[in-house]
Structures are given as structure tokens and as C-alpha cells.
PDB file of N, CA and C in Angstrom:
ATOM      1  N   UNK A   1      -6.924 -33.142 -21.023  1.00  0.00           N
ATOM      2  CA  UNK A   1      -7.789 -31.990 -21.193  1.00  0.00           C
ATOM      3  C   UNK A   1      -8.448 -31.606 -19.878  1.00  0.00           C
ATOM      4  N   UNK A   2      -8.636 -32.819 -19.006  1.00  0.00           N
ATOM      5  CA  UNK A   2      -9.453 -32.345 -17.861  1.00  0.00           C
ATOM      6  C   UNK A   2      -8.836 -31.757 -16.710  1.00  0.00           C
ATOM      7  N   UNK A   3      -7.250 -32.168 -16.651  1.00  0.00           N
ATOM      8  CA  UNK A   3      -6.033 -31.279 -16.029  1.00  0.00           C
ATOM      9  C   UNK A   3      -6.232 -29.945 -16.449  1.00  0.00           C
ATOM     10  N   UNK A   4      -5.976 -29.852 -17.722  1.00  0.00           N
ATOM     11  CA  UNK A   4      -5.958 -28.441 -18.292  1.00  0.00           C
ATOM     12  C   UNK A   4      -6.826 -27.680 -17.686  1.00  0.00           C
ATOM     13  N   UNK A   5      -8.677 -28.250 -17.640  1.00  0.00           N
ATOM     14  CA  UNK A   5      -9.216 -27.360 -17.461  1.00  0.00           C
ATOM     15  C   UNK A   5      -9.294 -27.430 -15.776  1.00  0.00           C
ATOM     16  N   UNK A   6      -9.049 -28.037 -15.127  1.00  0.00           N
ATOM     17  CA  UNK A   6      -8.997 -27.981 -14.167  1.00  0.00           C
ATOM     18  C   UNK A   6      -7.739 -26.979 -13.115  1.00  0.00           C
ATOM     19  N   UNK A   7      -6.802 -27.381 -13.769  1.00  0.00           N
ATOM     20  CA  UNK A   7      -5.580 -25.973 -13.049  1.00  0.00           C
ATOM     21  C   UNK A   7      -5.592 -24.639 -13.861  1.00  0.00           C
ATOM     22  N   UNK A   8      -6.568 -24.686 -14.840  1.00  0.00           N
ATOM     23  CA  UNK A   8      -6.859 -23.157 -15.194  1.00  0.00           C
ATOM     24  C   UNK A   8      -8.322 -22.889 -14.052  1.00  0.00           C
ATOM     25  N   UNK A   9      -9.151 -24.028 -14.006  1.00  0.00           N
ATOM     26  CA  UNK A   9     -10.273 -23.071 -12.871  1.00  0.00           C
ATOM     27  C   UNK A   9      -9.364 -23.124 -11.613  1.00  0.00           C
ATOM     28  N   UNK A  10      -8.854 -23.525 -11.395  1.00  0.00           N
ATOM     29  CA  UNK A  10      -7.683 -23.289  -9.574  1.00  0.00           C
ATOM     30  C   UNK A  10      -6.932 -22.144  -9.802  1.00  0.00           C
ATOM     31  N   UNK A  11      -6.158 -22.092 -10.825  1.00  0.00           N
ATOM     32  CA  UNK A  11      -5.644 -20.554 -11.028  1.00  0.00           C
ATOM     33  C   UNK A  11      -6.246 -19.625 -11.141  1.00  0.00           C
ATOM     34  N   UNK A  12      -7.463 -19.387 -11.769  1.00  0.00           N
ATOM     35  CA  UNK A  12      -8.372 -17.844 -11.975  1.00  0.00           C
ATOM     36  C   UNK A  12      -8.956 -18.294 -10.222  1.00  0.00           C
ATOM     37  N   UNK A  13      -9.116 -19.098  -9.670  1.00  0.00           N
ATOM     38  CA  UNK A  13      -9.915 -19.046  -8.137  1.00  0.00           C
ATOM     39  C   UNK A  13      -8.701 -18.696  -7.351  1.00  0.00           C
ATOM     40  N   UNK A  14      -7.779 -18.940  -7.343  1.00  0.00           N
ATOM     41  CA  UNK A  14      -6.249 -18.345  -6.444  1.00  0.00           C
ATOM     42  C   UNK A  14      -6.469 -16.841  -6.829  1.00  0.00           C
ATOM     43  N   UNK A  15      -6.255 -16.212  -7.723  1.00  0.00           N
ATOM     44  CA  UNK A  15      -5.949 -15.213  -8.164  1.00  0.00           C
ATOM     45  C   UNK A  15      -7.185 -14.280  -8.054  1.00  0.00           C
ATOM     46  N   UNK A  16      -8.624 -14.283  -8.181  1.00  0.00           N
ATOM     47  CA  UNK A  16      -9.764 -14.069  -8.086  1.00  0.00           C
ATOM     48  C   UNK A  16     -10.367 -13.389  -6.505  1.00  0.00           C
ATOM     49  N   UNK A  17      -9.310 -13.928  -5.649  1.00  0.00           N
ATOM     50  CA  UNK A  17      -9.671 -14.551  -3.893  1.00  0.00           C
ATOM     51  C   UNK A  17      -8.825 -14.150  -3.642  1.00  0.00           C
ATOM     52  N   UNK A  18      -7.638 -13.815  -4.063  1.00  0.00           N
ATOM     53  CA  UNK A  18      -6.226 -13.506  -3.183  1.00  0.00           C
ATOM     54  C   UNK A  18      -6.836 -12.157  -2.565  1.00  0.00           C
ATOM     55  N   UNK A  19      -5.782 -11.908  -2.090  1.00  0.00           N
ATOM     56  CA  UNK A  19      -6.204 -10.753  -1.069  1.00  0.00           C
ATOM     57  C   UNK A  19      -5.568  -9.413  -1.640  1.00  0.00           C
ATOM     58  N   UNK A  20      -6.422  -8.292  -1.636  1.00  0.00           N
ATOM     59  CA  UNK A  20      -5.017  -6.902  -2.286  1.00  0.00           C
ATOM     60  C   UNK A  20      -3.968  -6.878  -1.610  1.00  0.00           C
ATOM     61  N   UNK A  21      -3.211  -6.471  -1.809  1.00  0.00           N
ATOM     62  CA  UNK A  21      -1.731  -5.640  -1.330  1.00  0.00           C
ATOM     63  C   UNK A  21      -2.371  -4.997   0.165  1.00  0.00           C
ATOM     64  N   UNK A  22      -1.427  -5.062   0.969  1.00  0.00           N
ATOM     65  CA  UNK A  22      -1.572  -4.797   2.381  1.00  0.00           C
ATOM     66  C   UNK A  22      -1.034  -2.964   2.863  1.00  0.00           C
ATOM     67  N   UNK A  23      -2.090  -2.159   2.938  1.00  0.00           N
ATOM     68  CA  UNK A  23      -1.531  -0.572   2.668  1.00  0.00           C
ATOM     69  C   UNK A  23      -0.549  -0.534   3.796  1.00  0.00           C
ATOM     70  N   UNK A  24       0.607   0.040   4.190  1.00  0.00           N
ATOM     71  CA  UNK A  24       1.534   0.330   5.155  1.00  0.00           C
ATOM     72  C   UNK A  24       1.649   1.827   5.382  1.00  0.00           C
ATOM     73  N   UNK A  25       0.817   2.827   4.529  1.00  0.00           N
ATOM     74  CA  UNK A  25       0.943   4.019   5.042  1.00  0.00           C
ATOM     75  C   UNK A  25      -0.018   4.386   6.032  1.00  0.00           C
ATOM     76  N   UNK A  26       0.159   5.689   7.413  1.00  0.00           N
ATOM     77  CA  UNK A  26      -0.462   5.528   8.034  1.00  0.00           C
ATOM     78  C   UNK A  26      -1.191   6.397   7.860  1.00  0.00           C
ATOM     79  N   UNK A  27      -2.310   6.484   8.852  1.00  0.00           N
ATOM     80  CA  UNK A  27      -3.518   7.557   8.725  1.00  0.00           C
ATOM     81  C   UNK A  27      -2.885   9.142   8.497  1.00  0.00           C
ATOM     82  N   UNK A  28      -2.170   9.416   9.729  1.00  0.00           N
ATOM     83  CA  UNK A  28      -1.653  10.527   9.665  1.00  0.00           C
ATOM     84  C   UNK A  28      -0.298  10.457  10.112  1.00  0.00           C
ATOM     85  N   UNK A  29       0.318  11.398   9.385  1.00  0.00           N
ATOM     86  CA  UNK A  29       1.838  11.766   9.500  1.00  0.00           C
ATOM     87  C   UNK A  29       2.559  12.770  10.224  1.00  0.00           C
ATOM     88  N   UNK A  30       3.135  13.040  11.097  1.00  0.00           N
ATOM     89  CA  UNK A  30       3.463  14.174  11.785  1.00  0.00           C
ATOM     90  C   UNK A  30       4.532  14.690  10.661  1.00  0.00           C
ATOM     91  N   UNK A  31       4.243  16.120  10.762  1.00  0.00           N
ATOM     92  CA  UNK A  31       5.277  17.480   9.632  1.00  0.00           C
ATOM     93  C   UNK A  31       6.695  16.862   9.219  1.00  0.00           C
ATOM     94  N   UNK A  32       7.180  16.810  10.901  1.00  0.00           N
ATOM     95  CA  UNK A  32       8.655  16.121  10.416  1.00  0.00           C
ATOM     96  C   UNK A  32       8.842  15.051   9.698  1.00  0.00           C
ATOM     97  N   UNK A  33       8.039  14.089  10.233  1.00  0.00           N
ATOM     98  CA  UNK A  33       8.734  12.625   9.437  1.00  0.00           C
ATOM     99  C   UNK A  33       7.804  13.105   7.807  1.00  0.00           C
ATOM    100  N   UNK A  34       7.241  13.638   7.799  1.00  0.00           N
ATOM    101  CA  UNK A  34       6.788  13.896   6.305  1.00  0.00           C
ATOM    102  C   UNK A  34       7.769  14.148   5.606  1.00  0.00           C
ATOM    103  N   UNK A  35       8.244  15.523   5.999  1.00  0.00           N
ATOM    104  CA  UNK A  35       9.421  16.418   5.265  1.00  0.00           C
ATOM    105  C   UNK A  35      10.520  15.542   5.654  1.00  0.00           C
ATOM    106  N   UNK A  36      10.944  15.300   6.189  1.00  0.00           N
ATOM    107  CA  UNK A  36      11.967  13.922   6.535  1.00  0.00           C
ATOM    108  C   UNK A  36      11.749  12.621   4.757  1.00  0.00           C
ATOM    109  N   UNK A  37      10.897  12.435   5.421  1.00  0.00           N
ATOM    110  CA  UNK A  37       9.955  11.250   3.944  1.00  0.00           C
ATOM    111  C   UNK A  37      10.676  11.870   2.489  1.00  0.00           C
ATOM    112  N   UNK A  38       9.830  12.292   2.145  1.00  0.00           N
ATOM    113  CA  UNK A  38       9.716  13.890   1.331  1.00  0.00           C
ATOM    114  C   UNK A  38      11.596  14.202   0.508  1.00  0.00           C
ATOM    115  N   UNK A  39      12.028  13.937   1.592  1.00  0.00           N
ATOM    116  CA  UNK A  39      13.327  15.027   1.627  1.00  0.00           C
ATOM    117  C   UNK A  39      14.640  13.549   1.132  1.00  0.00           C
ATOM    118  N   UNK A  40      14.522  12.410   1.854  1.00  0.00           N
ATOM    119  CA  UNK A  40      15.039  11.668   1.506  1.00  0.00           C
ATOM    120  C   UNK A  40      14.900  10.249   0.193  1.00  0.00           C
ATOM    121  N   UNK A  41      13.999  10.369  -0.545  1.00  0.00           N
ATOM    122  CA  UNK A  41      13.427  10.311  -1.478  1.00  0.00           C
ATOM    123  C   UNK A  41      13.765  11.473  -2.974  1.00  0.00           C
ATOM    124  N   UNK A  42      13.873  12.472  -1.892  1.00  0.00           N
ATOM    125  CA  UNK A  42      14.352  13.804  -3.017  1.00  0.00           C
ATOM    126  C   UNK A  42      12.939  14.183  -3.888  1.00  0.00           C
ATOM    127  N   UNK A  43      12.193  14.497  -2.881  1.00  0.00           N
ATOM    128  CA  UNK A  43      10.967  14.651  -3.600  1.00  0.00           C
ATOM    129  C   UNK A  43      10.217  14.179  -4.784  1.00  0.00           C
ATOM    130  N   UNK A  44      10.448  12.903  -4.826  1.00  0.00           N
ATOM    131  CA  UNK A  44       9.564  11.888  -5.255  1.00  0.00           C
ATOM    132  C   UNK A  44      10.441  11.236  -6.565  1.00  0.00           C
ATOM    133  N   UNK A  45      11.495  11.714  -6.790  1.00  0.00           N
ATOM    134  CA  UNK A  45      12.304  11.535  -8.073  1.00  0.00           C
ATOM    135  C   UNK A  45      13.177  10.031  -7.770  1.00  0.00           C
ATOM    136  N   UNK A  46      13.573   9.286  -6.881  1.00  0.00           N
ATOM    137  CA  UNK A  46      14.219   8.447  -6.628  1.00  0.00           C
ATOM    138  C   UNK A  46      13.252   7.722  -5.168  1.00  0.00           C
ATOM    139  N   UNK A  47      13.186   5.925  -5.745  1.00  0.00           N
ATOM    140  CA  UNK A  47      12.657   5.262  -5.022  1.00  0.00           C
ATOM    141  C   UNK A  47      13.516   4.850  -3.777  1.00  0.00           C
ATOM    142  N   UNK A  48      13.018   4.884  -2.332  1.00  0.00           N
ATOM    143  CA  UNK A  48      13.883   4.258  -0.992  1.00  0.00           C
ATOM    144  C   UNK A  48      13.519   3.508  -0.270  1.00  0.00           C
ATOM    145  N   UNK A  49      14.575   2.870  -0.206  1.00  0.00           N
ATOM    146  CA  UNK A  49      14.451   1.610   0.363  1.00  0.00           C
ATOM    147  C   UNK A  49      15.558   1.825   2.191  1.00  0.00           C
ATOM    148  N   UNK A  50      14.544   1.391   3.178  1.00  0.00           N
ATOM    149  CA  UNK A  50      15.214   1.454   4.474  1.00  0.00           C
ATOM    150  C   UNK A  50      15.052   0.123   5.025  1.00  0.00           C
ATOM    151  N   UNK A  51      15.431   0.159   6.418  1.00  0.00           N
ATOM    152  CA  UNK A  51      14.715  -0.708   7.244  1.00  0.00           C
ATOM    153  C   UNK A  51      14.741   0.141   8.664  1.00  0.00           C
ATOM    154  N   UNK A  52      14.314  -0.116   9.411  1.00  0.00           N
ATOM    155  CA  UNK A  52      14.179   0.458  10.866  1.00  0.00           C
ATOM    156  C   UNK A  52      13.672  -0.338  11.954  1.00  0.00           C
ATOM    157  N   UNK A  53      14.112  -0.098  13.293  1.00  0.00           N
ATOM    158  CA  UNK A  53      14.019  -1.348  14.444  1.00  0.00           C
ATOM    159  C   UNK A  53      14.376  -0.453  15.687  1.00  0.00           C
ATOM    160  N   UNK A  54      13.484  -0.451  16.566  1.00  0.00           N
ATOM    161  CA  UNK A  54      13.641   0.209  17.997  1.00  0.00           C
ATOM    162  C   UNK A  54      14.020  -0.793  19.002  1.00  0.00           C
ATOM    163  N   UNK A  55      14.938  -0.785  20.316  1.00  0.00           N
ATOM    164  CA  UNK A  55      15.540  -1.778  21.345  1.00  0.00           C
ATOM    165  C   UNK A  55      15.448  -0.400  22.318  1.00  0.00           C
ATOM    166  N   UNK A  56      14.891  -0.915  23.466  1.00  0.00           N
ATOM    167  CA  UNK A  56      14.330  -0.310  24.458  1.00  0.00           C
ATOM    168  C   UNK A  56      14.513   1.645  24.076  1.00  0.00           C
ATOM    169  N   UNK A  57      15.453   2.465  24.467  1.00  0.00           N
ATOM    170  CA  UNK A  57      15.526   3.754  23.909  1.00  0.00           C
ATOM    171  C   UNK A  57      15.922   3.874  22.753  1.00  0.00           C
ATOM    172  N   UNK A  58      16.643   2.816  22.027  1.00  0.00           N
ATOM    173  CA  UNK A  58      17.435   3.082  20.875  1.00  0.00           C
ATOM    174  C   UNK A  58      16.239   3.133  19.604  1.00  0.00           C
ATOM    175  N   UNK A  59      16.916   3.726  18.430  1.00  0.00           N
ATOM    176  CA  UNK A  59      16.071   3.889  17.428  1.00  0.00           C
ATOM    177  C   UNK A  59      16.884   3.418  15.912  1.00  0.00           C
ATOM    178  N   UNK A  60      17.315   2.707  15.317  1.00  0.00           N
ATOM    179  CA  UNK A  60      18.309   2.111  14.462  1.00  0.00           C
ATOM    180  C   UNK A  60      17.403   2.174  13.403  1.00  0.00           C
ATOM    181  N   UNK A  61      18.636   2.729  12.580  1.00  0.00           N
ATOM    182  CA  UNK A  61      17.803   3.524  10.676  1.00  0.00           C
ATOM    183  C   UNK A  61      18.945   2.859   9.971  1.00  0.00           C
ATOM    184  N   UNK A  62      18.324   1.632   9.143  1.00  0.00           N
ATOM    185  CA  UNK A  62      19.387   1.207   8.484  1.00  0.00           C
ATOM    186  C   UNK A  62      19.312   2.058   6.973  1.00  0.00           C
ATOM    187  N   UNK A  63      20.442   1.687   6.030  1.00  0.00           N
ATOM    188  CA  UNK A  63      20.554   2.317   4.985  1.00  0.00           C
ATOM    189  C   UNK A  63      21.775   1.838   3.712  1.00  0.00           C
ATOM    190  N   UNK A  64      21.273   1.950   2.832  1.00  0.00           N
ATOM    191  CA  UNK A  64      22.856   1.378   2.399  1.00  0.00           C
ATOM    192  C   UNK A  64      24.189   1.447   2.803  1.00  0.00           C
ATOM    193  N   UNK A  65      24.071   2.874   3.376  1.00  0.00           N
ATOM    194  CA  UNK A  65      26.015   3.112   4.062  1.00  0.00           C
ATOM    195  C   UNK A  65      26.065   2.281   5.411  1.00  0.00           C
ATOM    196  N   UNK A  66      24.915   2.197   6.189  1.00  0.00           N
ATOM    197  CA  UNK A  66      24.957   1.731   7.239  1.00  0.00           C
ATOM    198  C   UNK A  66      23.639   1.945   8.407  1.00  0.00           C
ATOM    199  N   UNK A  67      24.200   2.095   9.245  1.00  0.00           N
ATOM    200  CA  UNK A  67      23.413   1.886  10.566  1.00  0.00           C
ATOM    201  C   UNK A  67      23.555   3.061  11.142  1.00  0.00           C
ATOM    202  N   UNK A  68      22.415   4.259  11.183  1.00  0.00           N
ATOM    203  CA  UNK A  68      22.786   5.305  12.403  1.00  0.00           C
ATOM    204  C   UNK A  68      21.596   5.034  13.795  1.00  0.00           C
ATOM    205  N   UNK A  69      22.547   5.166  14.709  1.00  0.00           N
ATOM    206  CA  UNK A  69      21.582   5.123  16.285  1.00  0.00           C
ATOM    207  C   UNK A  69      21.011   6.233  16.399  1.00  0.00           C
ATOM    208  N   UNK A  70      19.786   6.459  17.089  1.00  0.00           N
ATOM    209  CA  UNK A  70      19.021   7.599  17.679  1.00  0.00           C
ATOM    210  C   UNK A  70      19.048   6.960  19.269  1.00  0.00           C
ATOM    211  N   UNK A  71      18.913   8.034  20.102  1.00  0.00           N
ATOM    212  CA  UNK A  71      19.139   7.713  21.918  1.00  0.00           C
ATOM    213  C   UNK A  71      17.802   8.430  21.658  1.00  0.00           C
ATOM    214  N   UNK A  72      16.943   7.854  22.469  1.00  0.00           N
ATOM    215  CA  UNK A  72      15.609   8.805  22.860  1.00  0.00           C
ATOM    216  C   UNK A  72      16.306   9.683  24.238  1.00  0.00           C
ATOM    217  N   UNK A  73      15.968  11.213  24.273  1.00  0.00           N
ATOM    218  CA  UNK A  73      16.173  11.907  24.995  1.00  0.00           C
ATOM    219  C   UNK A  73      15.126  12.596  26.004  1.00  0.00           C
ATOM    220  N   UNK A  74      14.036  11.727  25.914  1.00  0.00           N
ATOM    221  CA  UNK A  74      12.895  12.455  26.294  1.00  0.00           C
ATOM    222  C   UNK A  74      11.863  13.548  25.948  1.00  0.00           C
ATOM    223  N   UNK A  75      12.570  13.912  24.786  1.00  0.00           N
ATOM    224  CA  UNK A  75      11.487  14.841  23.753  1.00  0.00           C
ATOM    225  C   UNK A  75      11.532  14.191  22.176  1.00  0.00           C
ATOM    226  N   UNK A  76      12.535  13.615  22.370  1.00  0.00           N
ATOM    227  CA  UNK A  76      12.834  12.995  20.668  1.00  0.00           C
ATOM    228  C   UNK A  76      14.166  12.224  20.607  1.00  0.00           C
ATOM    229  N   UNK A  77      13.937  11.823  19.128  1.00  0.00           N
ATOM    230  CA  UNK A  77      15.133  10.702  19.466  1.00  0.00           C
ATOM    231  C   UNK A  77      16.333  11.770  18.824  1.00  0.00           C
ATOM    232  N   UNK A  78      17.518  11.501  19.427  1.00  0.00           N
ATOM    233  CA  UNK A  78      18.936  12.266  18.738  1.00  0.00           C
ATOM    234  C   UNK A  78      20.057  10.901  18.425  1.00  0.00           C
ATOM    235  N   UNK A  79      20.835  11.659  17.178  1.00  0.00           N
ATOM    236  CA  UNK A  79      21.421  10.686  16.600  1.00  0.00           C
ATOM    237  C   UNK A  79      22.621  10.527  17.927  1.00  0.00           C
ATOM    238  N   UNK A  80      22.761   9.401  17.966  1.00  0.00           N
ATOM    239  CA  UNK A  80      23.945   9.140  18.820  1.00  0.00           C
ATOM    240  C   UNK A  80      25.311   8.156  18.380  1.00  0.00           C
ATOM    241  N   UNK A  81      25.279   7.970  16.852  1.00  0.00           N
ATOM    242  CA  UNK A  81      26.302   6.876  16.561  1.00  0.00           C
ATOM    243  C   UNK A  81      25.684   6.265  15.125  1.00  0.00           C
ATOM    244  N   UNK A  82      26.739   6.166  14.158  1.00  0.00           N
ATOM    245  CA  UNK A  82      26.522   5.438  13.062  1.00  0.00           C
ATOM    246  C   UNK A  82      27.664   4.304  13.048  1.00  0.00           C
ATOM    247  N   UNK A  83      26.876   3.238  12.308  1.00  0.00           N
ATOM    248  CA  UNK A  83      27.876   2.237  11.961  1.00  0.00           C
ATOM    249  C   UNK A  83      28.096   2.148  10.432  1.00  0.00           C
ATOM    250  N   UNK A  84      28.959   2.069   9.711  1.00  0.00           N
ATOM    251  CA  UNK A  84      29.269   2.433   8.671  1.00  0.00           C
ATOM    252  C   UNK A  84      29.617   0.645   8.245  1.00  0.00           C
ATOM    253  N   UNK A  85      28.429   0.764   6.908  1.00  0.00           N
ATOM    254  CA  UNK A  85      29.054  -0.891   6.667  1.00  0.00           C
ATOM    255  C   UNK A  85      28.071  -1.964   7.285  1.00  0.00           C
ATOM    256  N   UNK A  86      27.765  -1.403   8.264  1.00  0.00           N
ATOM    257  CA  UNK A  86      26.517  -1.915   9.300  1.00  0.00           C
ATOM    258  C   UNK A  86      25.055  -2.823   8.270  1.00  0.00           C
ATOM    259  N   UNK A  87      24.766  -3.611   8.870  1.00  0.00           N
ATOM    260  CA  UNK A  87      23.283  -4.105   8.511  1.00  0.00           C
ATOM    261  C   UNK A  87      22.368  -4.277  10.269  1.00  0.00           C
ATOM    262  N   UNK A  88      21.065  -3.782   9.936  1.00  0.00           N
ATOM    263  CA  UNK A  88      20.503  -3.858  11.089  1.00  0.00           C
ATOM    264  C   UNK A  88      20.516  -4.587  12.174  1.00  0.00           C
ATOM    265  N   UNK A  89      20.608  -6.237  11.429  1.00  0.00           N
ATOM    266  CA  UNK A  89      20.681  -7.149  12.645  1.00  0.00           C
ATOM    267  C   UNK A  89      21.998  -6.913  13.498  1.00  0.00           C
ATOM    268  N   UNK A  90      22.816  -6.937  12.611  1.00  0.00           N
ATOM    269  CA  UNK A  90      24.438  -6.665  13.314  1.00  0.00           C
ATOM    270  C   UNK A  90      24.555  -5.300  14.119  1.00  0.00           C
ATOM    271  N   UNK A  91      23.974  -4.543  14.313  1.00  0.00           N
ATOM    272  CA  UNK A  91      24.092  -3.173  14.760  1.00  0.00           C
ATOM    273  C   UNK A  91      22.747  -3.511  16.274  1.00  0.00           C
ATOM    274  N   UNK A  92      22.081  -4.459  15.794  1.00  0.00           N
ATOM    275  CA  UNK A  92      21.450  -4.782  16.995  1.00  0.00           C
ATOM    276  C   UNK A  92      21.611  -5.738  17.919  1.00  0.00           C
ATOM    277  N   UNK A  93      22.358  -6.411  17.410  1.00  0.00           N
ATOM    278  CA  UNK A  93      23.251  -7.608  18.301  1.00  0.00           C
ATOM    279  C   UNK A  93      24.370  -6.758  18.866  1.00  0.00           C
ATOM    280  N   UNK A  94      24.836  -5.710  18.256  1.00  0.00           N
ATOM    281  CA  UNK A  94      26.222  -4.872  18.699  1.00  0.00           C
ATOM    282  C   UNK A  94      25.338  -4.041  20.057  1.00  0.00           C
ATOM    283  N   UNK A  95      24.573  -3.887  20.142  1.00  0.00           N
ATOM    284  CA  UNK A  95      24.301  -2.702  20.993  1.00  0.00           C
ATOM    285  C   UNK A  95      23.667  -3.615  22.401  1.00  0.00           C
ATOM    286  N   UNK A  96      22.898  -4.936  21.777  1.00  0.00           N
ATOM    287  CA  UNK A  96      22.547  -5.929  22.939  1.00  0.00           C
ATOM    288  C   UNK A  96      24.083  -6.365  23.238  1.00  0.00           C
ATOM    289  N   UNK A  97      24.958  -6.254  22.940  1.00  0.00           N
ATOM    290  CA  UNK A  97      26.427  -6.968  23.498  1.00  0.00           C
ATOM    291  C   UNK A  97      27.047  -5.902  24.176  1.00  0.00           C
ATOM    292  N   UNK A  98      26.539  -4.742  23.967  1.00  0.00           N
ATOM    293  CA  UNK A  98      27.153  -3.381  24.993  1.00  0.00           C
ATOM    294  C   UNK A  98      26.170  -3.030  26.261  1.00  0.00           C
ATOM    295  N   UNK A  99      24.627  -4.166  26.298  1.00  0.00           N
ATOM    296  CA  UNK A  99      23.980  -3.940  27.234  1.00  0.00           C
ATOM    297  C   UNK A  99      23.159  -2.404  27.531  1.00  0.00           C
ATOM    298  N   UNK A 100      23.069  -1.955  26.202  1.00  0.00           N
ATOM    299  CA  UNK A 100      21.880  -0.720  26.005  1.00  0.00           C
ATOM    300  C   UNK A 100      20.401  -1.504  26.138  1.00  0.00           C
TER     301      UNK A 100
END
């Protein structure tokens, strides 16, 4: 009985104390990546899931089909190459093995 009551007061004190959920949206959004946001989502009707990872100019948008590159051009990034099939790490080991 004294187990019992004892890992029920440790559980309501874990749970009581934990910390909220950690927010990841940011203060403010610039137009594009909004409507970008917005647009690939399909306006709010279907949930998305990405990942994304920058290596010195490069800009890598993973996705289920794959991996597309962005080259920063000095005003913005432009797509420069998809890998089809791709997962991020592999598309970033591919581009450190071509010495970008």
C-alpha cells in the first residue's frame, strides 16, 4: 500500500512540474515563407511534416519525395538541384563529398 501511495505521489509530482510543450513558432514571419507555409499545407486542410538544414550557402528542404537544394544567390536562396529518394543526412554528406 505504501508503494502504491507512494508512485502515485511521484507521478502527479512528474507530471505537475513537467515543463509545457516548447513553442517553435516565431515572433514574426516574413509574407513569403507565410504563403509558402500556408500554401504547402494546402491551407490548413492537411498536416506537414519537413525537415530542413543549411551547409555554408546551401539550403536543403527535405520531403517525402526527397531532397531539393537552394544555392544562396545573394538576394535569396534559388533551387539548384533535387534528389529524388533522398533523406537529409544523405543529401548532406552528398554535397560535403562534392566539397560545396
Amino acid at each position: 500500500m505504501l508503494s502504491r501511495t507512494t508512485t502515485i505521489l511521484l507521478l502527479f509530482a512528474v507530471t505537475a512540474f513537467a515543463a509545457p510543450p516548447k513553442r517553435i513558432a516565431p515572433e514574426v514571419v516574413p509574407h513569403a515563407t507565410a504563403m509558402f507555409l500556408a500554401s504547402l499545407s494546402g491551407d490548413g486542410r492537411q498536416q506537414v511534416s519537413f525537415k530542413a538544414a543549411a551547409m555554408g550557402t546551401h539550403f536543403f528542404f527535405e520531403e517525402q519525395t526527397g531532397v531539393t537544394v537552394y544555392a544562396y544567390d545573394g538576394r535569396g536562396y534559388r533551387r539548384e538541384s533535387f534528389f529524388k529518394g533522398y533523406t537529409l543526412s544523405r543529401a548532406l554528406k552528398r554535397y560535403a563529398a562534392l566539397g560545396h
